[in-house]
PDB file of N, CA and C in Angstrom:
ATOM      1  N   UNK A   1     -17.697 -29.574  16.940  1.00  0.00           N
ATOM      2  CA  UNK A   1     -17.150 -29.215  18.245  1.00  0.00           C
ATOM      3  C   UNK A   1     -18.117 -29.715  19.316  1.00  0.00           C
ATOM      4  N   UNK A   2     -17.452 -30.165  19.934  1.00  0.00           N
ATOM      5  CA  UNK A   2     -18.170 -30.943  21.349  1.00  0.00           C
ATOM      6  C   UNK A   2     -18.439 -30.207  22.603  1.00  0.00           C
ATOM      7  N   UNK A   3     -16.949 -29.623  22.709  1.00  0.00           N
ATOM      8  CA  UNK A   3     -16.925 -28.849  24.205  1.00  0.00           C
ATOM      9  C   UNK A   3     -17.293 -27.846  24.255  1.00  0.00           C
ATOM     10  N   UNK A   4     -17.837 -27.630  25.383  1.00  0.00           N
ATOM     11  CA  UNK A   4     -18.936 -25.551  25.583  1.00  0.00           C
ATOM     12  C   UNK A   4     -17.802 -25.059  25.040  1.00  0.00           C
ATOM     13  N   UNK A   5     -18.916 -23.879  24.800  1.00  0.00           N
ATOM     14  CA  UNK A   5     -17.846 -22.647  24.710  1.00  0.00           C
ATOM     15  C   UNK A   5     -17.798 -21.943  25.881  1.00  0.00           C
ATOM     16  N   UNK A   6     -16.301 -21.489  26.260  1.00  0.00           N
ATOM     17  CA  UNK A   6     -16.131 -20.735  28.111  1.00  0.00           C
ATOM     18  C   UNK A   6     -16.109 -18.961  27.063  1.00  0.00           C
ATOM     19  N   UNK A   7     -17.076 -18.249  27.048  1.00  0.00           N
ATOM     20  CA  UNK A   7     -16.743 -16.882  27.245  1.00  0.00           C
ATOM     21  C   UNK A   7     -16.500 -16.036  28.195  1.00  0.00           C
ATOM     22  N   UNK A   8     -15.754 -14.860  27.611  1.00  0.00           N
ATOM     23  CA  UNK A   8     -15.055 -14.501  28.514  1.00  0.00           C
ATOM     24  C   UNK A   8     -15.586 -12.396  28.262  1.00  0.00           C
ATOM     25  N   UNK A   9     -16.292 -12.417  29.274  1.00  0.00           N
ATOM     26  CA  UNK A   9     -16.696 -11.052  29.602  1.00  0.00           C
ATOM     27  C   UNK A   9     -15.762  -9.937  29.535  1.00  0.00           C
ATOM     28  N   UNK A  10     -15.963  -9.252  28.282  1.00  0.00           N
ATOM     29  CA  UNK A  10     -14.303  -7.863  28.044  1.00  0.00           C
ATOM     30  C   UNK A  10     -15.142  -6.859  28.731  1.00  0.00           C
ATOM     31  N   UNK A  11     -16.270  -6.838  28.876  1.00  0.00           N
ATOM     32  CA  UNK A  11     -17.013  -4.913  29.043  1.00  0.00           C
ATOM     33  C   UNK A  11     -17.627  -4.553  27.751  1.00  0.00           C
ATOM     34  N   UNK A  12     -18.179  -3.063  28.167  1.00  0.00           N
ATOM     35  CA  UNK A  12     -18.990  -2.419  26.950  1.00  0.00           C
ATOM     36  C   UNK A  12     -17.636  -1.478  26.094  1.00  0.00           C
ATOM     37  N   UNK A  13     -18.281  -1.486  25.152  1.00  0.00           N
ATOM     38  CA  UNK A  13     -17.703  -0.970  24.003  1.00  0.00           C
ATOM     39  C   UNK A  13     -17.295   0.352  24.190  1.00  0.00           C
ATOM     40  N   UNK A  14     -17.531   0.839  24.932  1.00  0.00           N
ATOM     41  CA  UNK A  14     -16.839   2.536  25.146  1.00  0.00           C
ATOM     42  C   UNK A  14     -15.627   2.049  25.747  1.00  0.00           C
ATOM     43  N   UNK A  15     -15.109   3.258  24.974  1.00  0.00           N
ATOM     44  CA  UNK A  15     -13.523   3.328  25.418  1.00  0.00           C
ATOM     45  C   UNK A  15     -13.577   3.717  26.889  1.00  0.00           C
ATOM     46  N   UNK A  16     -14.540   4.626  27.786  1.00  0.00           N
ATOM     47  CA  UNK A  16     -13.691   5.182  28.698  1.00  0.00           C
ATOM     48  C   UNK A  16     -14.112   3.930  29.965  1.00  0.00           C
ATOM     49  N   UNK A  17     -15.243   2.569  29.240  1.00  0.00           N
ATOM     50  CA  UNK A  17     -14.924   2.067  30.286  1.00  0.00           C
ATOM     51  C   UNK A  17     -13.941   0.464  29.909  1.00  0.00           C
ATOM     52  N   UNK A  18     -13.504   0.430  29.006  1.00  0.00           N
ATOM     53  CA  UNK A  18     -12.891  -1.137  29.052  1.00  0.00           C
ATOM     54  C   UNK A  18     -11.502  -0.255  28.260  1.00  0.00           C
ATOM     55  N   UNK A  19     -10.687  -1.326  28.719  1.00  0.00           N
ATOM     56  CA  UNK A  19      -9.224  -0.851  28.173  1.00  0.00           C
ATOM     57  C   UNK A  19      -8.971  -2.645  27.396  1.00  0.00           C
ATOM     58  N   UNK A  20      -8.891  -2.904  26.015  1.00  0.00           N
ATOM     59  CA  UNK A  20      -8.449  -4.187  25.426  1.00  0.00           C
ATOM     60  C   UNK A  20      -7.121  -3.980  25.076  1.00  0.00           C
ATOM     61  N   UNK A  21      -6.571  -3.393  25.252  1.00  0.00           N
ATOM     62  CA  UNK A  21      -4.907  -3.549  25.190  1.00  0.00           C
ATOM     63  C   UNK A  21      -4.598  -4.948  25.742  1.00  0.00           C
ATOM     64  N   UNK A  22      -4.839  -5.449  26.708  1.00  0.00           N
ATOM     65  CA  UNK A  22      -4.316  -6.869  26.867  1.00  0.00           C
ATOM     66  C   UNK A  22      -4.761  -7.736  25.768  1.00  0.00           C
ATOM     67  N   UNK A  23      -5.724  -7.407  24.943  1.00  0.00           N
ATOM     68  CA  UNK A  23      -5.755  -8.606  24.095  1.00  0.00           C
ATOM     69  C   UNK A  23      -5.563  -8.207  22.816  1.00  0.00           C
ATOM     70  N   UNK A  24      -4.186  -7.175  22.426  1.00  0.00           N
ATOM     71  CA  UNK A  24      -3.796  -7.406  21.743  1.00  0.00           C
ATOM     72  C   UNK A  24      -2.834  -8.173  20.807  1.00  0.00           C
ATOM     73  N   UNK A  25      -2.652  -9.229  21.505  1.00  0.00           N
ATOM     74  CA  UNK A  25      -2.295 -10.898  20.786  1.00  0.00           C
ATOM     75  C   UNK A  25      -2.594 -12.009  21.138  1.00  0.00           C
ATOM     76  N   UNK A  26      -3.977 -11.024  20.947  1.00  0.00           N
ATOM     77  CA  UNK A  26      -5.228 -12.776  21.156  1.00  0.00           C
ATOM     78  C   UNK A  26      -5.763 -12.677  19.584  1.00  0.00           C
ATOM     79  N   UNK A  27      -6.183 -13.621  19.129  1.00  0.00           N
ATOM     80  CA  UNK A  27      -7.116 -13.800  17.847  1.00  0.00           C
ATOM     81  C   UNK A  27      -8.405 -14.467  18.621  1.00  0.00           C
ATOM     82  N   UNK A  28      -9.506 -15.105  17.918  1.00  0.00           N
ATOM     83  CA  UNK A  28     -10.385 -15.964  17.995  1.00  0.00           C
ATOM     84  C   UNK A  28     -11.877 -15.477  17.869  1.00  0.00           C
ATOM     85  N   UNK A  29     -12.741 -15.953  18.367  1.00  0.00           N
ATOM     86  CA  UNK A  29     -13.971 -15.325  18.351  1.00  0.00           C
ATOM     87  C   UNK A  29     -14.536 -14.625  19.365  1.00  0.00           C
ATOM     88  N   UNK A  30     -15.588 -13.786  18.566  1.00  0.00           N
ATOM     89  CA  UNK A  30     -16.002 -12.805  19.551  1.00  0.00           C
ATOM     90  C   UNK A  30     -17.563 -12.960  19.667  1.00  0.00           C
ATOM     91  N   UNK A  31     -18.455 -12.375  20.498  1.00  0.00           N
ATOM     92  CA  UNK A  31     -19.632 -12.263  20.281  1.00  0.00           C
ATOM     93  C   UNK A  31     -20.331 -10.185  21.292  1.00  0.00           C
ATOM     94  N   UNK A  32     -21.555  -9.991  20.762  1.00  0.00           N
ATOM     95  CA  UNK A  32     -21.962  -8.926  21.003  1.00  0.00           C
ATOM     96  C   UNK A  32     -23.133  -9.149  21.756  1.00  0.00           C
ATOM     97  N   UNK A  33     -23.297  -8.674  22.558  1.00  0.00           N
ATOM     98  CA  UNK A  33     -24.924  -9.409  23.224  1.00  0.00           C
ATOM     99  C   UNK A  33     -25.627  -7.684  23.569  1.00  0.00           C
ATOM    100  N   UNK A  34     -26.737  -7.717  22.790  1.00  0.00           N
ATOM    101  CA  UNK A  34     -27.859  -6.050  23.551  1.00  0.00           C
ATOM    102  C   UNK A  34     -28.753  -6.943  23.787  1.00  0.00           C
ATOM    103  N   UNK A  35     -29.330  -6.069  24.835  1.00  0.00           N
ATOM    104  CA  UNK A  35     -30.730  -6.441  25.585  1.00  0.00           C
ATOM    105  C   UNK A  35     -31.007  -7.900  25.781  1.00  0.00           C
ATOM    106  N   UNK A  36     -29.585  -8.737  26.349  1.00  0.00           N
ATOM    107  CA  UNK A  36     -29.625  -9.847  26.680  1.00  0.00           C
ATOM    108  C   UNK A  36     -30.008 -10.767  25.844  1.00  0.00           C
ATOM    109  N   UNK A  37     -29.195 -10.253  24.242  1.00  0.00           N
ATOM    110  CA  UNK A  37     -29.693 -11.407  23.289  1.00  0.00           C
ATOM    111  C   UNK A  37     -28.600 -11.276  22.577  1.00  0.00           C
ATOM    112  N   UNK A  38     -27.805 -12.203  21.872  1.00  0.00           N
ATOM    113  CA  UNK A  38     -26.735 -12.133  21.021  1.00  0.00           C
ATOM    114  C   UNK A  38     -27.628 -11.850  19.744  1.00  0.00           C
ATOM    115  N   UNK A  39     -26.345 -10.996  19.428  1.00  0.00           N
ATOM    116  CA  UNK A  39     -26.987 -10.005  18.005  1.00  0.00           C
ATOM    117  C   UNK A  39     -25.738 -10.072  16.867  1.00  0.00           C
ATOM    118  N   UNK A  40     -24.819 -10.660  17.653  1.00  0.00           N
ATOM    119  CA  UNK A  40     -23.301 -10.662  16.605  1.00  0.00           C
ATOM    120  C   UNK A  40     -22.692 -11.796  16.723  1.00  0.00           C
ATOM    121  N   UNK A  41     -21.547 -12.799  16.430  1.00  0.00           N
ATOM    122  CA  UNK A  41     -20.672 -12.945  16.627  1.00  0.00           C
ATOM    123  C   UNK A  41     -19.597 -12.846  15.515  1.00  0.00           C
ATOM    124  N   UNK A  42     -18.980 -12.590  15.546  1.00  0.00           N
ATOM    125  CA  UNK A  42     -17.555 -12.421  15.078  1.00  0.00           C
ATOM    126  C   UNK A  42     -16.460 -12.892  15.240  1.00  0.00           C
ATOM    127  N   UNK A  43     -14.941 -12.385  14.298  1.00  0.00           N
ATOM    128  CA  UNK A  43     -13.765 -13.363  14.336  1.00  0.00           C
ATOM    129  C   UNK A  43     -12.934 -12.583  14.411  1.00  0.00           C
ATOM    130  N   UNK A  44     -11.712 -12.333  14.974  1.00  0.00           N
ATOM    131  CA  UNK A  44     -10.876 -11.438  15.073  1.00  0.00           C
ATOM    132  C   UNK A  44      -9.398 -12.503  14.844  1.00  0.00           C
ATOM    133  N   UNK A  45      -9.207 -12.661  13.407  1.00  0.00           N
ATOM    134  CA  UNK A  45      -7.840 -13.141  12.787  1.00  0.00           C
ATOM    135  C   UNK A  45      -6.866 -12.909  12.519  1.00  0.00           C
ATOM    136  N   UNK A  46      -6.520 -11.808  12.811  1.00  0.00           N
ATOM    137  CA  UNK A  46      -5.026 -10.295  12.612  1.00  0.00           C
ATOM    138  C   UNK A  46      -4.429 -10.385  13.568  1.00  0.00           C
ATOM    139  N   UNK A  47      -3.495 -11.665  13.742  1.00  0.00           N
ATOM    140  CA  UNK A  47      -2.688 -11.435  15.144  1.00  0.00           C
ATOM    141  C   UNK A  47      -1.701 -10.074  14.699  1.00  0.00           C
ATOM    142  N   UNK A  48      -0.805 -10.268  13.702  1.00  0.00           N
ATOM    143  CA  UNK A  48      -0.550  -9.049  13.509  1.00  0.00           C
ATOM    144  C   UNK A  48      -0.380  -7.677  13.424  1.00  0.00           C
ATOM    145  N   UNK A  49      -1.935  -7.669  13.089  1.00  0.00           N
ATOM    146  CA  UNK A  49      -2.763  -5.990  13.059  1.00  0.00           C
ATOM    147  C   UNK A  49      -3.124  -6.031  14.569  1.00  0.00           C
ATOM    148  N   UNK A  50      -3.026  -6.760  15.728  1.00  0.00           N
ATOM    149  CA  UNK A  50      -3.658  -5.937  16.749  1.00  0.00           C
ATOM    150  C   UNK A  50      -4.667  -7.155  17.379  1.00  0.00           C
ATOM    151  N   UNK A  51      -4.803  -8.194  16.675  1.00  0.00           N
ATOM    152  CA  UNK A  51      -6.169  -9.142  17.617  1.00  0.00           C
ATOM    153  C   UNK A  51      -7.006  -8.236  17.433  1.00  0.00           C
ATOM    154  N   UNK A  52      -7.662  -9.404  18.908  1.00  0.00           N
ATOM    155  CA  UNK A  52      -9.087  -8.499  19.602  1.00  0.00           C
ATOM    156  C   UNK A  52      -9.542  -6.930  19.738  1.00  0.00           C
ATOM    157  N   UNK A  53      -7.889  -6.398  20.390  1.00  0.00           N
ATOM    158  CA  UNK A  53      -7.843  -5.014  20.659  1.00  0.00           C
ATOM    159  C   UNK A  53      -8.510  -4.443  19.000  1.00  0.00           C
ATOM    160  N   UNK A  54      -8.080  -4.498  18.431  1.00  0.00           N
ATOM    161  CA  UNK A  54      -7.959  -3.818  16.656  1.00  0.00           C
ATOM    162  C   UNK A  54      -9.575  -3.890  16.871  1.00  0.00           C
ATOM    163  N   UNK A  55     -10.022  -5.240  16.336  1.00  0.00           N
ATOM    164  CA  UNK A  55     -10.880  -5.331  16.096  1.00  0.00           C
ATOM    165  C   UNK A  55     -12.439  -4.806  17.080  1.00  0.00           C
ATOM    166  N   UNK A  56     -11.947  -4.851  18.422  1.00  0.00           N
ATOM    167  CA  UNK A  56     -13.141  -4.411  19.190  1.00  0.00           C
ATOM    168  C   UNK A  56     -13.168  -2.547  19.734  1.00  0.00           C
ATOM    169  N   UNK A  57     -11.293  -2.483  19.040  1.00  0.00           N
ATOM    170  CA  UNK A  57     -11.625  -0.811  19.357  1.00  0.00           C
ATOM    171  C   UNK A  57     -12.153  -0.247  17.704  1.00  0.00           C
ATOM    172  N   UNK A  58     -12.184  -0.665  17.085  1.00  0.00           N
ATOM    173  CA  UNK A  58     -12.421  -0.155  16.009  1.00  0.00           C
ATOM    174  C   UNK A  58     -13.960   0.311  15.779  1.00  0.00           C
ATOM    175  N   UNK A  59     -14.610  -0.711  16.201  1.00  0.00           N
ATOM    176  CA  UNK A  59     -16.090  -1.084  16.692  1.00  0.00           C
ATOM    177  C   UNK A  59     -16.686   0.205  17.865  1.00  0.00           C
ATOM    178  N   UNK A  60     -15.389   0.251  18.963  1.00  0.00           N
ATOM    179  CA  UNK A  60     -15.647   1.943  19.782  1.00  0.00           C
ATOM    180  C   UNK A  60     -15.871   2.837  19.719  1.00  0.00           C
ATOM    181  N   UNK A  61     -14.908   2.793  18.321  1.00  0.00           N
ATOM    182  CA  UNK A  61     -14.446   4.722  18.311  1.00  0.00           C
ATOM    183  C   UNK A  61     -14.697   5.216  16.565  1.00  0.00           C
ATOM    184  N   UNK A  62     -14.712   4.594  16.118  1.00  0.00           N
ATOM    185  CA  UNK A  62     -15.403   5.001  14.682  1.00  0.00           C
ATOM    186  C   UNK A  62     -16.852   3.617  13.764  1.00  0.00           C
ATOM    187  N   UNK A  63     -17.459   4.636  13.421  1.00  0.00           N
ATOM    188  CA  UNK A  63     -18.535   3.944  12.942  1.00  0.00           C
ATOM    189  C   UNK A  63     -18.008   3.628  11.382  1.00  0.00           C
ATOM    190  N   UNK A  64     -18.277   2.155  11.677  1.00  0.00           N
ATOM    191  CA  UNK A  64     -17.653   0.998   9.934  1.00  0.00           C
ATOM    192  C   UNK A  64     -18.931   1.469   8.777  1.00  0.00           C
ATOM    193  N   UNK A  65     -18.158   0.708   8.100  1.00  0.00           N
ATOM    194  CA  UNK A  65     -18.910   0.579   6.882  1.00  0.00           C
ATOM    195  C   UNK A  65     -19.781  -0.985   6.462  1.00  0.00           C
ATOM    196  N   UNK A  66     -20.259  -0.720   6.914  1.00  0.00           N
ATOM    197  CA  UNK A  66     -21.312  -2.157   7.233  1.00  0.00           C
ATOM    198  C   UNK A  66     -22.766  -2.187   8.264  1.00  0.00           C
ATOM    199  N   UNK A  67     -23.532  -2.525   7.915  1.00  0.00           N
ATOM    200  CA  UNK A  67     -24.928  -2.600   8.934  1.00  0.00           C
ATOM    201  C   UNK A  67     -24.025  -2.968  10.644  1.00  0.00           C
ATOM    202  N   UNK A  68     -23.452  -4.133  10.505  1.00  0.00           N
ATOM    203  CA  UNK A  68     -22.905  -4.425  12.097  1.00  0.00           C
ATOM    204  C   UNK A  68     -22.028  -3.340  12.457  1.00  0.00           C
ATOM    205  N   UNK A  69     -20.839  -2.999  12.136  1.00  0.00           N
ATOM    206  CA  UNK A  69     -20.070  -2.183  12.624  1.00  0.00           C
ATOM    207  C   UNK A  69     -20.879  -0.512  12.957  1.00  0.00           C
ATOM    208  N   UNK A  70     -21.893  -0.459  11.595  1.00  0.00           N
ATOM    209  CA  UNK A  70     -22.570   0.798  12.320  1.00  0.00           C
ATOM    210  C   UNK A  70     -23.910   0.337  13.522  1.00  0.00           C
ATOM    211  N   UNK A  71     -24.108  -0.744  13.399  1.00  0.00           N
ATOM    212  CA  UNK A  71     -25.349  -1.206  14.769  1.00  0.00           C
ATOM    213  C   UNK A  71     -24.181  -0.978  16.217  1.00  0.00           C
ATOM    214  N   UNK A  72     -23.187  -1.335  16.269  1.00  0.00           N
ATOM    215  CA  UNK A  72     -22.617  -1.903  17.624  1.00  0.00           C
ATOM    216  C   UNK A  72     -21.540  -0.504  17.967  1.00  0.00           C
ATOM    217  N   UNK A  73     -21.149   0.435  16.984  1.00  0.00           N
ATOM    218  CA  UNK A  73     -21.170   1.652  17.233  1.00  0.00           C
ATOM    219  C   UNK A  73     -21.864   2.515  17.590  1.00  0.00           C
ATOM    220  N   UNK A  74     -23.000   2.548  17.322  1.00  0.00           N
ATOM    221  CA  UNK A  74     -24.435   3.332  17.432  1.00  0.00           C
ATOM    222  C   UNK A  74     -24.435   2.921  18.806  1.00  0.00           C
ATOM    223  N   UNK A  75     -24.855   1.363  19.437  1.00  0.00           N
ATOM    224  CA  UNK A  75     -25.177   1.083  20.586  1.00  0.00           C
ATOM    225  C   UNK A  75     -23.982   0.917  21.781  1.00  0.00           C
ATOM    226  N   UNK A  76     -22.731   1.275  21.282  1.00  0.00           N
ATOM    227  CA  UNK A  76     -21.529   1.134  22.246  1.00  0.00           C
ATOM    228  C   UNK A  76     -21.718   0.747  23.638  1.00  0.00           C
ATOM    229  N   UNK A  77     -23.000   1.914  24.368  1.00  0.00           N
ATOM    230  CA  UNK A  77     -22.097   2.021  25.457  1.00  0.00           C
ATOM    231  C   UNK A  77     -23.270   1.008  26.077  1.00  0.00           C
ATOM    232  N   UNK A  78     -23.979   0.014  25.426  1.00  0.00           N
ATOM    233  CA  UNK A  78     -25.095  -0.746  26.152  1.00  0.00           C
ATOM    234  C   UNK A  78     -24.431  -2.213  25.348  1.00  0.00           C
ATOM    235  N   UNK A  79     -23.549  -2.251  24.460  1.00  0.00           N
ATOM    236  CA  UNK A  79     -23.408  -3.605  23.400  1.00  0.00           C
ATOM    237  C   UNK A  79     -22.115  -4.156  24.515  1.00  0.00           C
ATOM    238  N   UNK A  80     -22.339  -5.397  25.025  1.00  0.00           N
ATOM    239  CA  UNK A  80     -21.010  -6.218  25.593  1.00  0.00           C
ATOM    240  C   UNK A  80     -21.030  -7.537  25.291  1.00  0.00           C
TER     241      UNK A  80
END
């Protein structure tokens, strides 16, 4: 791949401040940035299940089963 990548700023991971309902029929990639350093990126492939929304509320509101999903739960309301 040649061309930048354009990201696109959703907010922090708490629910009461970002609403991702609009991107629930988006797929593609994601990334996590704390303390001004990317610490994640990720893929959100379930147009089906929900996109982005699925995948980045899931990350909000219950802690996964995995080192990342419990790091970026733990840090919600500082991880964007």
């Amino acid at each position: 791949m040649t061309e930048p990548l354009s990201w696109i700023p959703l907010g922090l991971l708490t629910e009461t401040s970002t609403d991702f309902s609009n991107y629930s029929k988006d797929i593609g990639v994601y990334r996590a940035i704390l303390n001004d350093e990317v610490v994640y990126i990720g893929k959100a492939t379930e147009l089906k299940n929900g996109g982005f929304r699925k995948r980045l509320r899931d990350y909000a509101t219950k802690p996964q089963r995995n080192l990342t999903g419990e790091l970026m739960y733990s840090n919600r309301s500082t991880t964007n």
